[in-house]
Protein backbone atom coordinates (compact mmCIF):
# COMPACT_ATOMS: atom_id res chain seq x y z
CA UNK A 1 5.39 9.36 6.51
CA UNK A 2 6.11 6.31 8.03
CA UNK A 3 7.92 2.80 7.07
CA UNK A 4 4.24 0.93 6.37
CA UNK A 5 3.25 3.73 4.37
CA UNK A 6 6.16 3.77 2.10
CA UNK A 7 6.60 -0.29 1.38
CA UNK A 8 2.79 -0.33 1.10
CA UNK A 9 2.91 2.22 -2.05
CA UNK A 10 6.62 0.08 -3.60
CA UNK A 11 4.18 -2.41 -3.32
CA UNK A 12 1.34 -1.51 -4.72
CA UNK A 13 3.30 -0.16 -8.14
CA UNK A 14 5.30 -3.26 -8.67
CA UNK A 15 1.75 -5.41 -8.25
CA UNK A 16 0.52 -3.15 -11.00
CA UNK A 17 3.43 -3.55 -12.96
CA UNK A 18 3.77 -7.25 -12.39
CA UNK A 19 -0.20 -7.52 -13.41
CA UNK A 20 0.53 -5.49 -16.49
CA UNK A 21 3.41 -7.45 -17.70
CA UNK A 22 1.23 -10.85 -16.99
CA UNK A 23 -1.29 -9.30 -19.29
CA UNK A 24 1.13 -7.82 -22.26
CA UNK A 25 2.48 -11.66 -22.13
CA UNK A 26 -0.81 -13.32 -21.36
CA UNK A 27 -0.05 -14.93 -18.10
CA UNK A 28 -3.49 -15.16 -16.05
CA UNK A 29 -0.53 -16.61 -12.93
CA UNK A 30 1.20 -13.60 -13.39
CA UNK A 31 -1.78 -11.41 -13.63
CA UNK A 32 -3.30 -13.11 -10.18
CA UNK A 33 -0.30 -12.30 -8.53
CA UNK A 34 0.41 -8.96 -9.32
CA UNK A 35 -3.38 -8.41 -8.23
CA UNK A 36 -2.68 -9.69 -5.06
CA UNK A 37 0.50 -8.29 -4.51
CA UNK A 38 -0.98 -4.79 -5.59
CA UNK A 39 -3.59 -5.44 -3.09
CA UNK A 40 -1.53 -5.96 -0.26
CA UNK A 41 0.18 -3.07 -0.81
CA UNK A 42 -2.81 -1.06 -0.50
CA UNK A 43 -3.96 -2.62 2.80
CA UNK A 44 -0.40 -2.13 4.12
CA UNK A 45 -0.38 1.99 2.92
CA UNK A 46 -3.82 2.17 4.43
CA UNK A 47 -2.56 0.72 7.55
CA UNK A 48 0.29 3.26 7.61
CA UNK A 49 -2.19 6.04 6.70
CA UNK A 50 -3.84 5.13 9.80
CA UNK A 51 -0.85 4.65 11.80
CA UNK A 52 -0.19 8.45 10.84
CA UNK A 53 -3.55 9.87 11.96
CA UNK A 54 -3.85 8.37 15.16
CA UNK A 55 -0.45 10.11 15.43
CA UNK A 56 -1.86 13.02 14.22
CA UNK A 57 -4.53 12.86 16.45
CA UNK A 58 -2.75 12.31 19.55
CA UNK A 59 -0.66 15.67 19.47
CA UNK A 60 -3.72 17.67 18.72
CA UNK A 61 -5.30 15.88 22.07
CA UNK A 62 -2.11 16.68 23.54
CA UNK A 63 -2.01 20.33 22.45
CA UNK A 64 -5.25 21.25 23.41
CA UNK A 65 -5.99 22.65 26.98
């Protein structure tokens, strides 16, 4: 697990929680941004999750004879 991986998911729950809070108070602005901030978590896990296989991938090329 690596650092991207990790602030991507923090992310991605406090977007959902900020867009559920903007929608228990109905706040559209708040709503928005938790949506985007939830989104950009996402995007930054993935990135991380794809940081992690090339990773992966590189010691099974180096492993192999």
């Amino acid at each position: 697990m690596n650092k991207d991986q990790i602030k991507g998911a923090a992310k991605e729950v406090a977007g959902k929680v900020q867009k559920n809070t903007g929608e228990a108070i109905g706040s559209t602005s708040q709503q928005g941004k938790g949506m985007a901030r939830e989104a950009a978590g996402k995007a930054q896990k993935n990135l991380g999750d794809a940081r992690e296989t090339l990773k992966d991938v590189a010691k099974d090329t180096h492993r192999k004879p």
